[in-house]
N, C-alpha and C. Protein backbone atom coordinates (compact mmCIF):
# COMPACT_ATOMS: atom_id res chain seq x y z
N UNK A 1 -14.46 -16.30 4.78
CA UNK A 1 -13.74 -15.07 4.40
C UNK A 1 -12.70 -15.38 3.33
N UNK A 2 -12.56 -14.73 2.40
CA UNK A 2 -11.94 -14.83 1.01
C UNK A 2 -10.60 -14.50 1.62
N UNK A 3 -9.55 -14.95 0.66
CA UNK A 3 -8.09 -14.42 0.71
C UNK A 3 -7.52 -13.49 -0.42
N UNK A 4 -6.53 -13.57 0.08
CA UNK A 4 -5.93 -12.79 -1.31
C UNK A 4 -4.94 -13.29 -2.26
N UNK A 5 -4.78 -12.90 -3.31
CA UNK A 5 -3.49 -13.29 -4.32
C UNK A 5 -3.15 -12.12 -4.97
N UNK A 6 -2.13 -11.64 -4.53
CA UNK A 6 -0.82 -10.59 -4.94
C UNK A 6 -0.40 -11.24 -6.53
N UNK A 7 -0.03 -10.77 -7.00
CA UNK A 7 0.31 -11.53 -8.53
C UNK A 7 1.49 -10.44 -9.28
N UNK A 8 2.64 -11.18 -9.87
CA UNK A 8 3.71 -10.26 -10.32
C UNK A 8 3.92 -11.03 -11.79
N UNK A 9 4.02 -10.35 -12.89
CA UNK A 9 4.51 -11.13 -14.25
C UNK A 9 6.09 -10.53 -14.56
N UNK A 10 6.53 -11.35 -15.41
CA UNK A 10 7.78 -10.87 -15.92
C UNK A 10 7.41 -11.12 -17.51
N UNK A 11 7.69 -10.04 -18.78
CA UNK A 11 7.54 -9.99 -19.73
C UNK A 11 8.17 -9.90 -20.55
N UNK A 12 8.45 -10.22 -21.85
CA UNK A 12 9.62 -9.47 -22.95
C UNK A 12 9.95 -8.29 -23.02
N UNK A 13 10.74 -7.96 -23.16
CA UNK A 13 11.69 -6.36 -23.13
C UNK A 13 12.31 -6.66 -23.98
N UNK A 14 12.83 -5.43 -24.55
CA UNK A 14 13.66 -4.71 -25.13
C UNK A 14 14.36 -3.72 -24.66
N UNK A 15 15.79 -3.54 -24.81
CA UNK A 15 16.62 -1.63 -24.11
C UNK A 15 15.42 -1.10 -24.79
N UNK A 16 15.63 0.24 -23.88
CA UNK A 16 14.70 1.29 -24.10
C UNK A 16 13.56 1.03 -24.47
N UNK A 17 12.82 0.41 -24.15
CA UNK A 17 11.02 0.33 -24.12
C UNK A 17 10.91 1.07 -23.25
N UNK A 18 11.10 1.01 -22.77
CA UNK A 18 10.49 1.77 -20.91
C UNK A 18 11.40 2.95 -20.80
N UNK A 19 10.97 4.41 -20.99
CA UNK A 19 11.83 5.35 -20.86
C UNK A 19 10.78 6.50 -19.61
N UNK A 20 11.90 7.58 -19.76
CA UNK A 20 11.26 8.57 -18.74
C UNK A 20 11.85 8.63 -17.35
N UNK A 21 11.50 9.66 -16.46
CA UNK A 21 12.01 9.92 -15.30
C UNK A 21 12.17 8.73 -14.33
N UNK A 22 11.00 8.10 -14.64
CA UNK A 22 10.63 6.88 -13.63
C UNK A 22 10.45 5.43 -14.27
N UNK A 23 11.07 5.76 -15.73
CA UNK A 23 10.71 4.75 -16.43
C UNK A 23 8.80 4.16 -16.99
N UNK A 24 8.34 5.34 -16.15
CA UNK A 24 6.46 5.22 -16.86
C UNK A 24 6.20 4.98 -18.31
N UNK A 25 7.07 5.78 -19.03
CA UNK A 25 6.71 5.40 -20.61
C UNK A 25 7.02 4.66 -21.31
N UNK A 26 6.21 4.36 -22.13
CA UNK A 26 6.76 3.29 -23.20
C UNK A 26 6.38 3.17 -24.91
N UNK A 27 7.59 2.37 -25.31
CA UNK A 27 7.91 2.85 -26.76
C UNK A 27 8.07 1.30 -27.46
N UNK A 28 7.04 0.57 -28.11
CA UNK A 28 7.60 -0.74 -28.48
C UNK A 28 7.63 -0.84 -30.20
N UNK A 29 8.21 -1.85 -30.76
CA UNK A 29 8.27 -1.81 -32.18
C UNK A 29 6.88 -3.05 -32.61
N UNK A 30 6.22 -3.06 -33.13
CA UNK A 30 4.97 -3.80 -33.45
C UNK A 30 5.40 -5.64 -33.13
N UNK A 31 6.79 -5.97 -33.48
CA UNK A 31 6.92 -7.61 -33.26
C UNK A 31 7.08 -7.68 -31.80
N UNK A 32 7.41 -6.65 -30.81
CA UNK A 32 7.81 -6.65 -29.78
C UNK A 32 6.83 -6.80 -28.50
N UNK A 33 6.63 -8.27 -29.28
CA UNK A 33 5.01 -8.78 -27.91
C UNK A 33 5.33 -8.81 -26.17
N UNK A 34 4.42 -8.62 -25.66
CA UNK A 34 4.91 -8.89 -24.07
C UNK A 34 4.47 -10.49 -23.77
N UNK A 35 4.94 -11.36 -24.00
CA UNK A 35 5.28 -12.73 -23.51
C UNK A 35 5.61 -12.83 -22.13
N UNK A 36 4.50 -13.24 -21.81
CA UNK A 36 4.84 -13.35 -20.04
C UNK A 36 6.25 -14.92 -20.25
N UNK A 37 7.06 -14.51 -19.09
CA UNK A 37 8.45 -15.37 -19.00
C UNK A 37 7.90 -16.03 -17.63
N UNK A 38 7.21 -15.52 -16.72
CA UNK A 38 7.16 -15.94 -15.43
C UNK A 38 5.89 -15.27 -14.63
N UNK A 39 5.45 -16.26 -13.79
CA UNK A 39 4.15 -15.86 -12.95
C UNK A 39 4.79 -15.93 -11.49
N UNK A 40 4.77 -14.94 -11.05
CA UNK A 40 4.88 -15.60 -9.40
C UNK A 40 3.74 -14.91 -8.58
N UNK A 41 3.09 -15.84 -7.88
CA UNK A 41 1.98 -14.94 -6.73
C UNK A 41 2.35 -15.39 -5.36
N UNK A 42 1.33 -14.42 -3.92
CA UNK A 42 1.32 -15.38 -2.97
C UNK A 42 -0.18 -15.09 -2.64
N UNK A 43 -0.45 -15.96 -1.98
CA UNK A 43 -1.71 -15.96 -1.53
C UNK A 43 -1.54 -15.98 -0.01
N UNK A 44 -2.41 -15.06 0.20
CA UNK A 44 -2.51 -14.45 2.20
C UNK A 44 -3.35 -13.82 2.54
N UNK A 45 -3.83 -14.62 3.95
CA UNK A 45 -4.89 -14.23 4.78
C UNK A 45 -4.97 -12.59 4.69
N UNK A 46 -6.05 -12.18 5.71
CA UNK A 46 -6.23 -10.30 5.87
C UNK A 46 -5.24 -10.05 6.76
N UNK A 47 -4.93 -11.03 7.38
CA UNK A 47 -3.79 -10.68 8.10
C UNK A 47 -2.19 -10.69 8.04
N UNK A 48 -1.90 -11.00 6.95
CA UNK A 48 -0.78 -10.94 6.24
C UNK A 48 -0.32 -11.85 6.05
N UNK A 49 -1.09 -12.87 6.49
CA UNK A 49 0.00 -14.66 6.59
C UNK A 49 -0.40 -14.98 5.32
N UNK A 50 1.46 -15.77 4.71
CA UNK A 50 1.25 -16.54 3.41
C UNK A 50 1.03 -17.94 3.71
N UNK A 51 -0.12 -17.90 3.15
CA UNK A 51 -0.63 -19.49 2.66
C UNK A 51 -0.33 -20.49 1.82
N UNK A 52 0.35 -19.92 0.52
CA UNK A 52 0.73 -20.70 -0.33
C UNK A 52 1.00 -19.50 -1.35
N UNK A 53 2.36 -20.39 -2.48
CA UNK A 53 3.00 -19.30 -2.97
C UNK A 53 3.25 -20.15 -4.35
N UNK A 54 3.20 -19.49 -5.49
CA UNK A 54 3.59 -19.95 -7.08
C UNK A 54 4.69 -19.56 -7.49
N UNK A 55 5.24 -19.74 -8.36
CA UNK A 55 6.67 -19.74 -8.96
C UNK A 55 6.40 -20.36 -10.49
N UNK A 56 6.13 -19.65 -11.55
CA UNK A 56 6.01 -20.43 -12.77
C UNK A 56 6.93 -19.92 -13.86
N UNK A 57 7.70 -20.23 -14.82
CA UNK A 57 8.52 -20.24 -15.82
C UNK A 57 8.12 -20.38 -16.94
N UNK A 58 7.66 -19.27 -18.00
CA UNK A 58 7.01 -19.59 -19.02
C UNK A 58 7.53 -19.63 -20.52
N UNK A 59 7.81 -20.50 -21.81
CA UNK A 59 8.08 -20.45 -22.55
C UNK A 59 7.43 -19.10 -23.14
N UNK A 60 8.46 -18.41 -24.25
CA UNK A 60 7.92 -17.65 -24.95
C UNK A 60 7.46 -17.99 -26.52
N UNK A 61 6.60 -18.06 -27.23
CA UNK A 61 6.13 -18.71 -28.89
C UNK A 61 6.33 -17.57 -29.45
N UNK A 62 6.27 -16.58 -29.65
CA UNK A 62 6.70 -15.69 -30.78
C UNK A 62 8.06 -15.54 -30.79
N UNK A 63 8.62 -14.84 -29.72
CA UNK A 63 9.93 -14.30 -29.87
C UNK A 63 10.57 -15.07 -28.70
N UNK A 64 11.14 -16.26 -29.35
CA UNK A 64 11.61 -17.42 -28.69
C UNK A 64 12.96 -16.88 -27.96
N UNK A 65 13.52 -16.20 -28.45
CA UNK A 65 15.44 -15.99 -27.50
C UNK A 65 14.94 -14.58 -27.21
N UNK A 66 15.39 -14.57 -25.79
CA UNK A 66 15.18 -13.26 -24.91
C UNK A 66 16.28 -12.58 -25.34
N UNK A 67 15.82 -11.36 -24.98
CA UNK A 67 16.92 -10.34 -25.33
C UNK A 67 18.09 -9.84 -24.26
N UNK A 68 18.97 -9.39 -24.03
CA UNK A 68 20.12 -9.31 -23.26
C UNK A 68 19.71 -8.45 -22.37
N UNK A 69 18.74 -7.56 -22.75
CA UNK A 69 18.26 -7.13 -21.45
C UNK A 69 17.67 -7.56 -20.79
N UNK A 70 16.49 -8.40 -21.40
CA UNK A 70 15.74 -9.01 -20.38
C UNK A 70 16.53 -9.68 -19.27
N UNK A 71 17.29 -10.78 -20.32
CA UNK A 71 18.21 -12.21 -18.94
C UNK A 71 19.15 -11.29 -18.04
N UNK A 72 19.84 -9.82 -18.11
CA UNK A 72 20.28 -8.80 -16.81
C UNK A 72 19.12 -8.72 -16.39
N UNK A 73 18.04 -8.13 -16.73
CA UNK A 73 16.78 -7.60 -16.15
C UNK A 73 16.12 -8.51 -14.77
N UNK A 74 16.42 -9.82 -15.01
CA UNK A 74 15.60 -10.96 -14.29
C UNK A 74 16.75 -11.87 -14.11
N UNK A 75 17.57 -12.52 -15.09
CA UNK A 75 18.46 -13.54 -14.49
C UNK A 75 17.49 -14.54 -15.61
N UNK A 76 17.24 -14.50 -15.88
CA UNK A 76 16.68 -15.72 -16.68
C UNK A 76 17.24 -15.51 -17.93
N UNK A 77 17.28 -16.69 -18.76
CA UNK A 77 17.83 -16.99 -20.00
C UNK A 77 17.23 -17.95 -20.81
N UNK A 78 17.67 -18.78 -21.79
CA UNK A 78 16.90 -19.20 -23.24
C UNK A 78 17.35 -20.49 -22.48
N UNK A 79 18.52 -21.09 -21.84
CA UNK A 79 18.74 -22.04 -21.65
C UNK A 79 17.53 -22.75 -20.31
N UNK A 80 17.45 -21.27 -19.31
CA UNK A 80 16.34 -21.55 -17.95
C UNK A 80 15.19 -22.14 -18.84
N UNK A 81 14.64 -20.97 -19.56
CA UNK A 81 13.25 -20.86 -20.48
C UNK A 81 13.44 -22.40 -20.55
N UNK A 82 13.72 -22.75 -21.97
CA UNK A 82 13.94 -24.26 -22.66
C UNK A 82 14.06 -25.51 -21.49
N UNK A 83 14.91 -25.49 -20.07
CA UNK A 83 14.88 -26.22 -19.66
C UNK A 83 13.73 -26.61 -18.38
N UNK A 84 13.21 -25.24 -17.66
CA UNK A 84 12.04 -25.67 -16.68
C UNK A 84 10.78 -24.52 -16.97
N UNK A 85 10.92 -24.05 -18.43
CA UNK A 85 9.54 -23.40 -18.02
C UNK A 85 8.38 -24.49 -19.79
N UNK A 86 7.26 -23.64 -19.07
CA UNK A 86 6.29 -24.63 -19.44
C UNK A 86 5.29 -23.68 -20.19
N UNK A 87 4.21 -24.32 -21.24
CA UNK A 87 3.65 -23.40 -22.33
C UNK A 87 2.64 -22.22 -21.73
N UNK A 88 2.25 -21.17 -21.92
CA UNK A 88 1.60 -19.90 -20.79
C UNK A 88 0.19 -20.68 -21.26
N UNK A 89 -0.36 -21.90 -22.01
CA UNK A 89 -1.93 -21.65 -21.47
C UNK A 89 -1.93 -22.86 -20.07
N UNK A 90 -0.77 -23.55 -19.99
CA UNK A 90 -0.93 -24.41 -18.56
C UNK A 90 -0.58 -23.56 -17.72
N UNK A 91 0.72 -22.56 -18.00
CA UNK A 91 0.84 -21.65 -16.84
C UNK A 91 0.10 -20.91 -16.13
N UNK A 92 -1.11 -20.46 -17.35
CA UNK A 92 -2.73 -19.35 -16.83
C UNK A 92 -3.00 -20.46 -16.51
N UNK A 93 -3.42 -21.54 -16.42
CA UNK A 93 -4.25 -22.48 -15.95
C UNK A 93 -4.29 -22.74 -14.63
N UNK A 94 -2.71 -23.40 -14.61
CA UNK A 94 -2.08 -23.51 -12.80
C UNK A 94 -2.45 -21.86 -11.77
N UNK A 95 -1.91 -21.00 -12.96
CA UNK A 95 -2.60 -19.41 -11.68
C UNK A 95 -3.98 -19.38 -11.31
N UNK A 96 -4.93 -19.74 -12.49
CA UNK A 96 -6.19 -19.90 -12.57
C UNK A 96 -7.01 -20.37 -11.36
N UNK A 97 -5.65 -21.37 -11.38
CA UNK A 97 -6.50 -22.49 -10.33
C UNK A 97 -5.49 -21.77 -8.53
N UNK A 98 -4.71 -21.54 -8.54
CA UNK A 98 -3.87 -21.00 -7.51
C UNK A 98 -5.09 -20.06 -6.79
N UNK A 99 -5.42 -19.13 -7.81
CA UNK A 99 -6.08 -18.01 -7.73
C UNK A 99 -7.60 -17.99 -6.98
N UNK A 100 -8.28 -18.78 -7.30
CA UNK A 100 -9.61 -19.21 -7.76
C UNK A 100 -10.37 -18.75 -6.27
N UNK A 101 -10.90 -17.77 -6.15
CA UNK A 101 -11.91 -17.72 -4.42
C UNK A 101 -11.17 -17.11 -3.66
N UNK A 102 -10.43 -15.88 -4.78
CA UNK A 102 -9.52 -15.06 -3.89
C UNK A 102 -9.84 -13.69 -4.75
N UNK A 103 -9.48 -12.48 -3.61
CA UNK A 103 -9.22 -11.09 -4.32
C UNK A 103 -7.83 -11.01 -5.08
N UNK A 104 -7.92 -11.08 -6.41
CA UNK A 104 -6.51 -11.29 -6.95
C UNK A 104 -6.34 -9.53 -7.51
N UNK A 105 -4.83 -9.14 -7.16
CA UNK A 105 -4.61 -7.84 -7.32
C UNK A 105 -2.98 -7.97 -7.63
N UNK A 106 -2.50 -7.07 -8.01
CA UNK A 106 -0.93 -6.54 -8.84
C UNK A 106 -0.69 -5.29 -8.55
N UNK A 107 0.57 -4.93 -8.27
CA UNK A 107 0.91 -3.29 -8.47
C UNK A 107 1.57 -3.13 -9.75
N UNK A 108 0.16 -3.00 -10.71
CA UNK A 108 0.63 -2.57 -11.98
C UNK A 108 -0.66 -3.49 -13.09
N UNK A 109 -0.51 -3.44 -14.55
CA UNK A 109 -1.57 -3.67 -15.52
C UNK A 109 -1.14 -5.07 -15.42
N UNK A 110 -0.57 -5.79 -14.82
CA UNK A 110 -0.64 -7.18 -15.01
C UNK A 110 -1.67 -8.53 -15.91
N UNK A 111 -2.91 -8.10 -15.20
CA UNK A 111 -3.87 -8.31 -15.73
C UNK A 111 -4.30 -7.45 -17.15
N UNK A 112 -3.74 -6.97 -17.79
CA UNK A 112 -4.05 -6.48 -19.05
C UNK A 112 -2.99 -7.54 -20.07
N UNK A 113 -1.95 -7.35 -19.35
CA UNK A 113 -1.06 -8.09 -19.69
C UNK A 113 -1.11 -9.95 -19.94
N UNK A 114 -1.73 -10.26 -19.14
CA UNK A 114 -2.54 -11.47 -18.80
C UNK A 114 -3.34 -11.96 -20.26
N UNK A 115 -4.27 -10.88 -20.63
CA UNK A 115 -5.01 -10.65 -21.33
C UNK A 115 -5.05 -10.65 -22.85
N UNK A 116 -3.30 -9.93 -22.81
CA UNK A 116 -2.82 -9.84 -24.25
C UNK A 116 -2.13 -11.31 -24.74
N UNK A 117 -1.67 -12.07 -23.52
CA UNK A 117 -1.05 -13.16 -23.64
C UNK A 117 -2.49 -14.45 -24.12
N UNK A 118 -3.50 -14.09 -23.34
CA UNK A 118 -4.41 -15.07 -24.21
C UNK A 118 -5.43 -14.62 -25.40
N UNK A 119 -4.89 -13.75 -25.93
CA UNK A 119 -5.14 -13.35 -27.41
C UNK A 119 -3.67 -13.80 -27.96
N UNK A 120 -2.52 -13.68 -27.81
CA UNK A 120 -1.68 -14.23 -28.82
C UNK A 120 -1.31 -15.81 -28.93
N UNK A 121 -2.32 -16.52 -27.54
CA UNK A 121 -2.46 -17.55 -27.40
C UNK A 121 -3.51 -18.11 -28.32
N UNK A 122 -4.69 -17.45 -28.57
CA UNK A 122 -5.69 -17.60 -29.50
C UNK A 122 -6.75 -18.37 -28.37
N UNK A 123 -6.58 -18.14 -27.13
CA UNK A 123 -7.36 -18.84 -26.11
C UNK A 123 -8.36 -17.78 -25.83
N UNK A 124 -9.95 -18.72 -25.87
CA UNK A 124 -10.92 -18.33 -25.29
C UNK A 124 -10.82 -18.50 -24.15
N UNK A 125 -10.01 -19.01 -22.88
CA UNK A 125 -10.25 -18.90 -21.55
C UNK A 125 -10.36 -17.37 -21.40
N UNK A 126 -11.10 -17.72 -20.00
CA UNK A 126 -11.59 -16.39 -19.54
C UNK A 126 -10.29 -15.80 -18.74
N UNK A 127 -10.52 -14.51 -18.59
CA UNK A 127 -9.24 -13.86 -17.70
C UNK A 127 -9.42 -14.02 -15.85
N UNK A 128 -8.39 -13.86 -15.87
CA UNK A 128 -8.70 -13.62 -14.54
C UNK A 128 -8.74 -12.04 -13.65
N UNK A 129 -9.39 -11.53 -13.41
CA UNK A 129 -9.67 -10.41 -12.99
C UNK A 129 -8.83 -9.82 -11.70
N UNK A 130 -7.43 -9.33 -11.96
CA UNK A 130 -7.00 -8.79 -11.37
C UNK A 130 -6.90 -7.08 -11.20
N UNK A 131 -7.14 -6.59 -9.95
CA UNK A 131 -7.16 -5.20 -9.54
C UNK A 131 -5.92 -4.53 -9.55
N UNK A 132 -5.71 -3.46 -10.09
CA UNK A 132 -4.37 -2.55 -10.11
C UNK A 132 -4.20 -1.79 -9.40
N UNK A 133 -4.18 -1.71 -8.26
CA UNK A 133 -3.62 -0.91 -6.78
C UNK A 133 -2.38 -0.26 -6.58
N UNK A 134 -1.23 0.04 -8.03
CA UNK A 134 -0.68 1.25 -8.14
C UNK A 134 -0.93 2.71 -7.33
N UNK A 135 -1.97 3.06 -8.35
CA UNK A 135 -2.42 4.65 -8.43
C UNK A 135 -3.00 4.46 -6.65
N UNK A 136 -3.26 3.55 -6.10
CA UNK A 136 -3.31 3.63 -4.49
C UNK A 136 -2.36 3.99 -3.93
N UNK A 137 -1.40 2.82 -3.97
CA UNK A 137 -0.37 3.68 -3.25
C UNK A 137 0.17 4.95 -3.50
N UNK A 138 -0.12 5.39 -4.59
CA UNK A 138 0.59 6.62 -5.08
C UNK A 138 -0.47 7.61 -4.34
N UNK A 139 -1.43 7.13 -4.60
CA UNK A 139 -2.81 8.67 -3.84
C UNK A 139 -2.94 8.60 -2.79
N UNK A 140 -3.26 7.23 -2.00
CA UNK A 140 -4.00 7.09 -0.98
C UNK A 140 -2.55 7.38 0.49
N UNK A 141 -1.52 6.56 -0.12
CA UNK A 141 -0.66 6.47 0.78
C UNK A 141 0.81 6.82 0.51
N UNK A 142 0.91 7.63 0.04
CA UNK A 142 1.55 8.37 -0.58
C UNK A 142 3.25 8.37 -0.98
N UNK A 143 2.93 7.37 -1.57
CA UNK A 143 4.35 6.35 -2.25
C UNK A 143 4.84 7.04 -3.27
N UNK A 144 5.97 7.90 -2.95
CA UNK A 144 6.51 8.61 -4.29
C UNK A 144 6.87 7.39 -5.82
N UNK A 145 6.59 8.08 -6.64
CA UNK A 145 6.64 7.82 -8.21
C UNK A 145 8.16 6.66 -8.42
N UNK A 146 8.98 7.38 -7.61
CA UNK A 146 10.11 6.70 -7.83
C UNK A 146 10.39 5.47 -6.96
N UNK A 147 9.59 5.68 -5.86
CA UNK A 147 9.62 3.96 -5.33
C UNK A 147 8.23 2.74 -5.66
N UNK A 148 7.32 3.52 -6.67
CA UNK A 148 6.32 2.47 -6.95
C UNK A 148 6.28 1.01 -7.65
N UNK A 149 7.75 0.90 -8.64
CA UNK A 149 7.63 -0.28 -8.83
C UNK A 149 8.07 -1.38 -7.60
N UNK A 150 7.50 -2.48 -8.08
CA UNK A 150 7.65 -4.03 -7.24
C UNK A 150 8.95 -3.77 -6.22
N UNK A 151 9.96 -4.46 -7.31
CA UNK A 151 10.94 -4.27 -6.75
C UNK A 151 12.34 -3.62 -5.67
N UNK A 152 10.96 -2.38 -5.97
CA UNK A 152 11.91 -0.86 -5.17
C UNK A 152 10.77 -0.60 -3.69
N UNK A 153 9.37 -0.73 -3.97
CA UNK A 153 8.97 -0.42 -2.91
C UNK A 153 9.50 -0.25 -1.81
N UNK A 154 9.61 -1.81 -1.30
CA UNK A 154 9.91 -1.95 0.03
C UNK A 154 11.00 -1.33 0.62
N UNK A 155 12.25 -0.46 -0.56
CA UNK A 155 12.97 0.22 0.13
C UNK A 155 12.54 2.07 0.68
N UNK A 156 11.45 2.06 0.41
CA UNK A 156 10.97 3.12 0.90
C UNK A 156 10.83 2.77 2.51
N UNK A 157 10.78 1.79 2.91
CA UNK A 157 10.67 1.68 3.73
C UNK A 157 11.69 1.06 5.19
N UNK A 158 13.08 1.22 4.50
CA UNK A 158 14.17 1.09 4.87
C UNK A 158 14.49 -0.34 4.32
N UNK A 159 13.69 -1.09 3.50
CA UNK A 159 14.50 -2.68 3.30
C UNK A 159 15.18 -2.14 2.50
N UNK A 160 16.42 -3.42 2.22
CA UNK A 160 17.40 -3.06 1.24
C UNK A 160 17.15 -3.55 0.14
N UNK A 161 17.71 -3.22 -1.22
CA UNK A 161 17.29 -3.19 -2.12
C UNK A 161 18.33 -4.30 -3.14
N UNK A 162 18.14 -5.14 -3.36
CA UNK A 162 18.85 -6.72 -3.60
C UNK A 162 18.98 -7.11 -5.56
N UNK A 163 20.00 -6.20 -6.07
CA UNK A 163 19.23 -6.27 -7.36
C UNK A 163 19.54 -7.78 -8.25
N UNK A 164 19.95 -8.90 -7.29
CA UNK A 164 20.32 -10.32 -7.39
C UNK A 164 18.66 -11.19 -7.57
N UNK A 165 18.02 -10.46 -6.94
CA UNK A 165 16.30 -11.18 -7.17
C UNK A 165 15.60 -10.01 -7.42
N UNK A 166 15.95 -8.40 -7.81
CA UNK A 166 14.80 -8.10 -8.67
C UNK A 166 14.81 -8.35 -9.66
N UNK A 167 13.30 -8.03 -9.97
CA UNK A 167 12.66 -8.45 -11.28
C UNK A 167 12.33 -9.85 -11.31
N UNK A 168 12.82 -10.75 -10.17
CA UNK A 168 12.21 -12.00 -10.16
C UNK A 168 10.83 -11.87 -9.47
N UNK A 169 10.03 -12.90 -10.25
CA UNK A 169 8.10 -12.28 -10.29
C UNK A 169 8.01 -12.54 -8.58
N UNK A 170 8.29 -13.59 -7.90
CA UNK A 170 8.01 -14.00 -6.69
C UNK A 170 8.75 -13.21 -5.69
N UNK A 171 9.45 -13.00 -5.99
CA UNK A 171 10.60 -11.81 -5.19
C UNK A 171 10.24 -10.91 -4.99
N UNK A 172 9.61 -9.99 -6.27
CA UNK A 172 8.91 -8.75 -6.38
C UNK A 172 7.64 -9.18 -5.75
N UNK A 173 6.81 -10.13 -5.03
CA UNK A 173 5.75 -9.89 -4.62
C UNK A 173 5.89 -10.04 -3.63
N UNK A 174 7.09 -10.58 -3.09
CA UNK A 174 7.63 -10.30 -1.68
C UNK A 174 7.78 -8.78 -1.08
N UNK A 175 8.43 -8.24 -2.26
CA UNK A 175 8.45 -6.96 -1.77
C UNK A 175 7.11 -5.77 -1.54
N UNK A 176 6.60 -6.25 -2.61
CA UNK A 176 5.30 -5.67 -2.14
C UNK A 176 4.34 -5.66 -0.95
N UNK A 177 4.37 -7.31 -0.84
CA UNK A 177 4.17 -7.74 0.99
C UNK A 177 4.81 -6.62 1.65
N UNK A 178 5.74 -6.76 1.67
CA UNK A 178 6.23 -6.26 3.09
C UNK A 178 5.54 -4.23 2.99
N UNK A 179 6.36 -3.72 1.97
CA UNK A 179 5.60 -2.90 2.05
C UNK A 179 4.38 -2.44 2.40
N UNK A 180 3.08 -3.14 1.99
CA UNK A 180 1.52 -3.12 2.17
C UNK A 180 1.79 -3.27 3.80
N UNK A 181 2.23 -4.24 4.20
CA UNK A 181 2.53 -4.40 5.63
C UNK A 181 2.74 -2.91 6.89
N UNK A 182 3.66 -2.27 6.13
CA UNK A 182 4.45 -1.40 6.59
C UNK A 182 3.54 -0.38 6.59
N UNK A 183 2.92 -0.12 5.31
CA UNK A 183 1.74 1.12 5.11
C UNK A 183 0.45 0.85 6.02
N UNK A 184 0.31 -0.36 6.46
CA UNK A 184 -1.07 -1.18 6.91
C UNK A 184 -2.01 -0.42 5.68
N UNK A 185 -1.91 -1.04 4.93
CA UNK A 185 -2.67 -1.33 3.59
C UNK A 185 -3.92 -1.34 4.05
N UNK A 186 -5.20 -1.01 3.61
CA UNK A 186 -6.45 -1.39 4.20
C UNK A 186 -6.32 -2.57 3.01
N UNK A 187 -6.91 -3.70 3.32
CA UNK A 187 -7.33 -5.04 1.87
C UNK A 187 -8.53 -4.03 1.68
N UNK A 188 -9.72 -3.98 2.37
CA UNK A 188 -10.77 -3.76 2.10
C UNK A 188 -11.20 -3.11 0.90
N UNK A 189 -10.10 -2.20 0.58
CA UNK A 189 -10.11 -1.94 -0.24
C UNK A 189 -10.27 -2.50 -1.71
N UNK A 190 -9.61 -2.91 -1.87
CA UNK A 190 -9.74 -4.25 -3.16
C UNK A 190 -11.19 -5.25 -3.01
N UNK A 191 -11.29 -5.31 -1.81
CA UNK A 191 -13.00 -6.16 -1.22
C UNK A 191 -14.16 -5.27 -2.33
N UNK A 192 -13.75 -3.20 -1.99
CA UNK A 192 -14.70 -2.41 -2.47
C UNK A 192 -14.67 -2.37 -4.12
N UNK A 193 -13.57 -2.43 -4.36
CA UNK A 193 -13.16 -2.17 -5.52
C UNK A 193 -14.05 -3.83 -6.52
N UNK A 194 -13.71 -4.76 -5.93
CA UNK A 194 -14.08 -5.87 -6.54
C UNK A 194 -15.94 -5.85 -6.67
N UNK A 195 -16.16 -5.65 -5.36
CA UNK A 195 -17.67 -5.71 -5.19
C UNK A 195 -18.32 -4.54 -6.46
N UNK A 196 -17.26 -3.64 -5.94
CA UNK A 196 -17.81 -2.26 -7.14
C UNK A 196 -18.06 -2.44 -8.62
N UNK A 197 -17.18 -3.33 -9.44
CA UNK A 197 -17.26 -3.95 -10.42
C UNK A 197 -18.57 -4.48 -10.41
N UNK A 198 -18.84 -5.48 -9.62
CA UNK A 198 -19.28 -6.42 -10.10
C UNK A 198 -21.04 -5.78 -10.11
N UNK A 199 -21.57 -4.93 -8.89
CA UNK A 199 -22.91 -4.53 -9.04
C UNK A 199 -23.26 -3.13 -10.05
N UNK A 200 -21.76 -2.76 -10.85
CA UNK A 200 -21.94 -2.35 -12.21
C UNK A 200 -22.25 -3.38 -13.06
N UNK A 201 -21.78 -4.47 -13.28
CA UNK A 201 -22.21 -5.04 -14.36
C UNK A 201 -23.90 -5.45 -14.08
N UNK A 202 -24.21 -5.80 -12.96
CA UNK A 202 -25.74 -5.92 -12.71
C UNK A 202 -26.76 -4.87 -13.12
């Protein structure tokens, strides 16, 4: 029986990219790449137990000094970056391999995001195919708009809301845990969703 891997990125920002009621929209200027800064996943049984958990720190190559929102946004800075994070095609590599013989899923385009990072990498590795189980919680189980990101979920559900580790990638997939927990998430879902893919492409 397969496991799972939850997966959270942290990216370049800018103030005001992200506008709107709930912050859904977005507005970027063409140099203003999304450079993943950080990977964090966990990987866990159907039954909610974590098995093993990532934490990665990623240099950025285009737009080397983060912006002042970002390091409020996350806590990270040019000095963290420069001193423990490491280039994003070892970082996809290490997830790659974290990942590998699991249903890997995100609340949110992560995996698009993933995607754009190994095109500005100029890497033919393949992606890794993560599922976006957002628009679930929002339909299926009916997670208002304003508690859907990472970080906020779980206070829908009375946790408190810690803004000292949001936006940190591993933190935020903590919170998502618990939430899915709380909703009793079906996985199976993501099982259907994955299988569904795949006997389209057949």
């Amino acid at each position: 029986m397969k496991d799972y891997t939850l997966v959270d990125l942290e990216w370049t920002s800018w103030k005001n990219n992200y506008y709107g009621k709930f912050l859904e929209k977005e507005k970027r200027k063409k140099w203003q790449k999304k450079e993943i800064i950080q990977i964090g996943a966990l990987k866990f049984d159907r039954n909610y137990k974590i098995k093993n958990s990532l934490e990665t720190i990623v240099k950025p190559k285009i737009n080397k000094k983060l912006s002042k929102h970002m390091t409020n946004l996350t806590s990270l800075s040019d000095e963290i970056l420069e001193k423990k994070g490491i280039d994003f095609l070892k970082a996809f590599k290490k997830f790659k391999k974290f990942s590998k013989n699991t249903y890997v899923f995100s609340n949110g385009y992560d995996g698009k995001v993933l995607k754009k990072n190994l095109k500005y990498n100029k890497s033919k590795l393949k992606n890794v195919k993560v599922i976006d189980i957002k628009k679930i919680f929002e339909k299926k189980y009916s997670i208002p708009k304003k508690y859907l990101s990472s970080p906020i979920i779980k206070t829908f559900f009375g946790y408190k809301f810690n803004p000292k580790i949001a936006h940190n990638a591993l933190s935020d997939c903590k919170s998502v845990i618990l939430a899915m927990k709380k909703m009793n998430f079906d996985l199976k879902i993501i099982e259907k969703i994955v299988l569904h893919r795949k006997d389209e492409k057949n």
